[in-house]
N, C-alpha and C. Protein backbone atom coordinates (compact mmCIF):
# COMPACT_ATOMS: atom_id res chain seq x y z
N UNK A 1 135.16 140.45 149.60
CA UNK A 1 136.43 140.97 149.15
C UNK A 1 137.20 139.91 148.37
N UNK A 2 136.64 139.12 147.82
CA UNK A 2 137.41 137.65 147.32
C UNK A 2 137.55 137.67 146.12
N UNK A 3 137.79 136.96 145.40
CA UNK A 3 137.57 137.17 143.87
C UNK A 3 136.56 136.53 143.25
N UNK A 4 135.69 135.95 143.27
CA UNK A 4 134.24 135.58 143.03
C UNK A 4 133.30 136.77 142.82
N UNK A 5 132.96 136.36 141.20
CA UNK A 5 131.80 137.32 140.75
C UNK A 5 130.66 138.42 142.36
N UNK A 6 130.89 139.36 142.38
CA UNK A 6 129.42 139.85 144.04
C UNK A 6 128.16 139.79 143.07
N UNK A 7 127.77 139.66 141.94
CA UNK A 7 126.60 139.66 141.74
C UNK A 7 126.16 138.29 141.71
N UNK A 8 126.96 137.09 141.44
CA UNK A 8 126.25 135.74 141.10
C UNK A 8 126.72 135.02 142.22
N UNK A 9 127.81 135.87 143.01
CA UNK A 9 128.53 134.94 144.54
C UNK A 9 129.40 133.80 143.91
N UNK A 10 129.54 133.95 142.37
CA UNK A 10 130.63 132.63 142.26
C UNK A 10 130.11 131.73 141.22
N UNK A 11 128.79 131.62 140.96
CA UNK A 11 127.67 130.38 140.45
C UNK A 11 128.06 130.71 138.77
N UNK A 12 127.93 132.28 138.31
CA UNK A 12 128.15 131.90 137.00
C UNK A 12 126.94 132.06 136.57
N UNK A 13 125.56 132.40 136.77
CA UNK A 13 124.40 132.25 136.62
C UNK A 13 123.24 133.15 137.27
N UNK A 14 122.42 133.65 137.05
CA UNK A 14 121.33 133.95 138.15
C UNK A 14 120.26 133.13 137.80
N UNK A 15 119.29 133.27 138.69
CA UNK A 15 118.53 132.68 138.58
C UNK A 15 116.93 133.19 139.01
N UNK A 16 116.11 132.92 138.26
CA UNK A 16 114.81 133.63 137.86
C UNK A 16 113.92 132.72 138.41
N UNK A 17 112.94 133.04 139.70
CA UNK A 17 112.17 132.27 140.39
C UNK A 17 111.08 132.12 139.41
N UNK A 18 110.53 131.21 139.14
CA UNK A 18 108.86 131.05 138.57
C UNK A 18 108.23 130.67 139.42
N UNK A 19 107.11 131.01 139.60
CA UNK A 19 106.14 130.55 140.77
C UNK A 19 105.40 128.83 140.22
N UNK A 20 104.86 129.25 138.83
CA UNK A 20 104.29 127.74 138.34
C UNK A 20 105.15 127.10 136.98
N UNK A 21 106.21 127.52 137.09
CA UNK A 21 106.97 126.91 136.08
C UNK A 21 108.23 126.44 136.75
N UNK A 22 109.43 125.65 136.03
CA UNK A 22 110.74 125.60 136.72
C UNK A 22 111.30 127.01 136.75
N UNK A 23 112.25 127.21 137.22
CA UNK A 23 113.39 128.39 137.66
C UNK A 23 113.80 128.35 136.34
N UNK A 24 114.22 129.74 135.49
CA UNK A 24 115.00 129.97 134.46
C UNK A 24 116.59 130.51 134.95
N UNK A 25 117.84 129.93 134.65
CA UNK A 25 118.81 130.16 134.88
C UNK A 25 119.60 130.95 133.45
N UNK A 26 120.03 132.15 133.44
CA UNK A 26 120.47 132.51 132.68
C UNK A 26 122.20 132.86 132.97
N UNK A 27 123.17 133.38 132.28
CA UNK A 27 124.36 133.58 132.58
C UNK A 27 124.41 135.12 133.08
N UNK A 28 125.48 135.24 133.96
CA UNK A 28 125.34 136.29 134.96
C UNK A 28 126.20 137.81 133.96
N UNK A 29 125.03 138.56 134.13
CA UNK A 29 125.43 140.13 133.28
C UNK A 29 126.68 140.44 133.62
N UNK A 30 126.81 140.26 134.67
CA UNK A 30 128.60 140.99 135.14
C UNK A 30 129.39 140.48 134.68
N UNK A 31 129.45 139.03 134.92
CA UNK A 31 130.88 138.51 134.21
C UNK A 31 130.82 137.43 133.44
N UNK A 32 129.57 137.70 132.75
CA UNK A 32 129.09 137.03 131.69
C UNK A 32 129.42 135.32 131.67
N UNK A 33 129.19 134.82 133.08
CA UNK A 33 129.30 133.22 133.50
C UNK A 33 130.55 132.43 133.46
N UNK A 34 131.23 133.26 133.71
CA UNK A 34 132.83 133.39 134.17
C UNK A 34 133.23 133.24 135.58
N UNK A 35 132.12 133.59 136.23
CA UNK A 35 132.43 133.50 138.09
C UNK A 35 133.11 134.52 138.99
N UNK A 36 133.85 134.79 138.13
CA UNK A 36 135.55 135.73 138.73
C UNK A 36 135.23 137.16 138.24
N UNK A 37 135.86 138.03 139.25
CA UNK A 37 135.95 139.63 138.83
C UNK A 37 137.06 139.54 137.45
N UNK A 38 136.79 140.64 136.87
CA UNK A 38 137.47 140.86 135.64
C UNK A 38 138.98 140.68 136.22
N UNK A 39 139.66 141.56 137.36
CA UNK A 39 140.81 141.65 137.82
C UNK A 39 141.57 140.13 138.20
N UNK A 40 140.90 139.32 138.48
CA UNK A 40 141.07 137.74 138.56
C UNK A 40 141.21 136.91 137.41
N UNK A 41 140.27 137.56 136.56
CA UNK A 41 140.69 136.35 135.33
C UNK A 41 142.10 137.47 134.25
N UNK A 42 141.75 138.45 134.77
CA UNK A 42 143.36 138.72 133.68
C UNK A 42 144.33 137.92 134.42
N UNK A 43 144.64 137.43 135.90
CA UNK A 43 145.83 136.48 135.59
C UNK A 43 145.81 135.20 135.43
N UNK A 44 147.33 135.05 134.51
CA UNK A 44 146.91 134.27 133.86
C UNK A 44 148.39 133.29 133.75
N UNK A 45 148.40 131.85 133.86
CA UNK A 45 149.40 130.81 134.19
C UNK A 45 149.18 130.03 132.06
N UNK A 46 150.56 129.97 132.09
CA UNK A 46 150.96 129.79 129.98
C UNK A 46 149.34 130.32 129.58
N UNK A 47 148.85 131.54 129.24
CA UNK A 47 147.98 131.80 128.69
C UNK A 47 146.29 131.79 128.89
N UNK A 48 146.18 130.90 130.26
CA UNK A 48 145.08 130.49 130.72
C UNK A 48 144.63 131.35 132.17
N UNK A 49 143.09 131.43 132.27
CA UNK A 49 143.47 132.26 133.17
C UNK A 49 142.01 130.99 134.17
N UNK A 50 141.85 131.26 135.32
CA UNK A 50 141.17 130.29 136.31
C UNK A 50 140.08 129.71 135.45
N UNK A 51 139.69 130.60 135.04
CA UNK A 51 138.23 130.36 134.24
C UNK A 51 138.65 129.06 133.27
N UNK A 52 139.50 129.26 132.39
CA UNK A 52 140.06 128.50 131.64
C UNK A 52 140.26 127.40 132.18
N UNK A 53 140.97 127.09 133.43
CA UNK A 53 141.71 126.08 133.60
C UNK A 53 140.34 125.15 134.43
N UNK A 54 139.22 125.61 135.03
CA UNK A 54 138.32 125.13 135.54
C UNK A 54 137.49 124.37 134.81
N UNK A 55 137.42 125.17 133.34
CA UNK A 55 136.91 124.08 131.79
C UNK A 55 137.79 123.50 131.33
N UNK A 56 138.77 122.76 131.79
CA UNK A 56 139.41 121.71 131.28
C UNK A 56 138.92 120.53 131.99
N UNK A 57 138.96 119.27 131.34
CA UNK A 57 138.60 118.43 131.87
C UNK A 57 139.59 117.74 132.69
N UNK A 58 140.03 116.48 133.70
CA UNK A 58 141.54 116.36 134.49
C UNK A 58 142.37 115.59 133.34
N UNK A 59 141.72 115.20 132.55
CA UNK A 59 142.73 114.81 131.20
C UNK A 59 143.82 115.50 130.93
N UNK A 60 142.75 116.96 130.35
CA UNK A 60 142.85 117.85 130.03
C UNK A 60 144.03 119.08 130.89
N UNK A 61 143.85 118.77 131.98
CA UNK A 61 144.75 119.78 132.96
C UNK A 61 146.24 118.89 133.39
N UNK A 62 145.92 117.46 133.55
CA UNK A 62 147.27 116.73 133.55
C UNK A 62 147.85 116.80 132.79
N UNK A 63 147.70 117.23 131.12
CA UNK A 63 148.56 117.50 130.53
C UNK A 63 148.80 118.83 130.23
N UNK A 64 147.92 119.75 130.75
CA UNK A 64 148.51 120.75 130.84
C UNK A 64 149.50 121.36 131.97
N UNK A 65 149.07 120.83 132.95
CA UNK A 65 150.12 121.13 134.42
C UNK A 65 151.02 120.01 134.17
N UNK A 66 151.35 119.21 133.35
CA UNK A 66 152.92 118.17 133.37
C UNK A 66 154.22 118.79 133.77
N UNK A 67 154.21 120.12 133.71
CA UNK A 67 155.62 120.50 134.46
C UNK A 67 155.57 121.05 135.97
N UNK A 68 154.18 120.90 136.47
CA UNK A 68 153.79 121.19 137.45
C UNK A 68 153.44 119.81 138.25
N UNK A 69 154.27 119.03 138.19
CA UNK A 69 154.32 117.72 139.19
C UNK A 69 153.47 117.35 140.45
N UNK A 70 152.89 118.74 141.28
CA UNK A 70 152.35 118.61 142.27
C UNK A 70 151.02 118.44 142.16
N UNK A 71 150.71 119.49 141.32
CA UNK A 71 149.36 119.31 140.76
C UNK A 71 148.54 118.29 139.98
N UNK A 72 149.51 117.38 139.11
CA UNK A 72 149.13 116.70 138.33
C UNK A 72 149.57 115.47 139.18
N UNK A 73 150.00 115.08 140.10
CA UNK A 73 150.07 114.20 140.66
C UNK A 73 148.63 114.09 141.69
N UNK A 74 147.72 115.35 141.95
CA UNK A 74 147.01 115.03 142.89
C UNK A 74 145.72 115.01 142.38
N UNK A 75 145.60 115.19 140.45
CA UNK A 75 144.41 115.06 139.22
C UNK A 75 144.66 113.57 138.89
N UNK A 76 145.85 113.11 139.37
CA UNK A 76 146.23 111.73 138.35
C UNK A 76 145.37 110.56 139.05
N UNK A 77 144.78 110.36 140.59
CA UNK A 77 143.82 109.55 141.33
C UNK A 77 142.55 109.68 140.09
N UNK A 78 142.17 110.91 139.80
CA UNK A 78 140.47 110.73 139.46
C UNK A 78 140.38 109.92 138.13
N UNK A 79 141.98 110.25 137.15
CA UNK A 79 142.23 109.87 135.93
C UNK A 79 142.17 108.26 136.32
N UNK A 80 142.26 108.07 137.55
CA UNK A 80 142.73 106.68 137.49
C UNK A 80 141.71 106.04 137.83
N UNK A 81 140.76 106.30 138.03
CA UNK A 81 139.33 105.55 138.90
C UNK A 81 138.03 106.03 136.92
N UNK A 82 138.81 106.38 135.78
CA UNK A 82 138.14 106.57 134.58
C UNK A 82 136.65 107.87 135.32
N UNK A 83 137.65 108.89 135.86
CA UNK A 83 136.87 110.16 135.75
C UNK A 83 137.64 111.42 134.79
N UNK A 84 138.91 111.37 133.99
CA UNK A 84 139.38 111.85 133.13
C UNK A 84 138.44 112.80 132.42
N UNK A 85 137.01 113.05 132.05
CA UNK A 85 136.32 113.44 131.33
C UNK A 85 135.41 114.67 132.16
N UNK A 86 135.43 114.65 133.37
CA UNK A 86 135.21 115.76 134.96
C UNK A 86 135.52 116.40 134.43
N UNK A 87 134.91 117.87 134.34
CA UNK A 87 135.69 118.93 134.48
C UNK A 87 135.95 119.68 135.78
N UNK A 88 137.15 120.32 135.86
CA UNK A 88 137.90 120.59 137.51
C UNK A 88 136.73 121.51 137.69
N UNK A 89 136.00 121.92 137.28
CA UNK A 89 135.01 123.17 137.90
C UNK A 89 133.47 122.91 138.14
N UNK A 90 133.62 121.42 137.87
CA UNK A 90 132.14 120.68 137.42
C UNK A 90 131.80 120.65 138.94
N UNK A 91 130.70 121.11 139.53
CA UNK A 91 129.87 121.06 140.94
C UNK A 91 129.39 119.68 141.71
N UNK A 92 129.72 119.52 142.46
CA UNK A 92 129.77 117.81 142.60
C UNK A 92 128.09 117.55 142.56
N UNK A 93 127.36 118.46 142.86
CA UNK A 93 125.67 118.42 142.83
C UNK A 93 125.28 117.58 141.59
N UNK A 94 126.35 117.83 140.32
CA UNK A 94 126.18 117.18 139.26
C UNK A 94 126.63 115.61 139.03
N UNK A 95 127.44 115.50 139.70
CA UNK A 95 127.87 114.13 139.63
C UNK A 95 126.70 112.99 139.62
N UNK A 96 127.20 112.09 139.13
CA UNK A 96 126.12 110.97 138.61
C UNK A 96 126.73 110.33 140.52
N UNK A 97 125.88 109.05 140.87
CA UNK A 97 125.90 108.41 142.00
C UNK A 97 127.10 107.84 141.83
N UNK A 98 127.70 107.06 140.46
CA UNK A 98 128.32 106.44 140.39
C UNK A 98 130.06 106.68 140.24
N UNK A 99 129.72 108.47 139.51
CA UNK A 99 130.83 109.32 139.42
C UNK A 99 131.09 110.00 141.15
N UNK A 100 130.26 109.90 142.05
CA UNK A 100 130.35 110.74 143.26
C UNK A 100 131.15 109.85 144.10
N UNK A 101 130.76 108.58 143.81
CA UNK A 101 131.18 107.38 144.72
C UNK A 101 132.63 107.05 144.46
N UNK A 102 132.84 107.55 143.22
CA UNK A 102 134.48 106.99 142.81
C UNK A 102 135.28 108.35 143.52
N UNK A 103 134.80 109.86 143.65
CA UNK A 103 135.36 110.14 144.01
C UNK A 103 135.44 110.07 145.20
């Protein structure tokens, strides 16, 4: 009942087992690798809606939340350890050792 894509559970992706090859990951038919039910991403904060704000990088969102003090005060740590270039939606699975450790 949440707002996360029910066909991809959230991922943005499905994914295609191969038995002797790697897994093919393609973007998910429903909400075309967006994550969110349609009804979720129409809202939307100055023009942006979750989806949006998850592809920003924390550079990127500290200056967009600057009148939002709370928020950008609690993006301004990662900016400060030179992870500025993260994006807020990036899966920590991805993180390099060196990017995981700073956070």
């Amino acid at each position: 009942m949440g707002g996360r894509c029910d066909n991809c559970q959230g991922e943005g992706e499905t994914v295609i087992e191969m038995q002797f090859m790697a897994d093919i990951k393609l973007p998910c038919e429903v909400c075309n690798g967006k994550r969110f039910k349609k009804e979720v991403l129409e809202a939307q904060h100055k023009q942006k809606s979750i989806f949006d704000v998850l592809e920003m990088t924390v550079d990127e969102a500290i200056t967009f939340f600057e009148d939002e003090k709370s928020i950008a005060e609690k993006l301004k740590p990662l900016q400060d350890v030179g992870l500025g270039y993260v994006k807020l939606g990036q899966g920590s699975n991805t993180l390099s050792g060196g990017e995981a450790q700073r956070v």
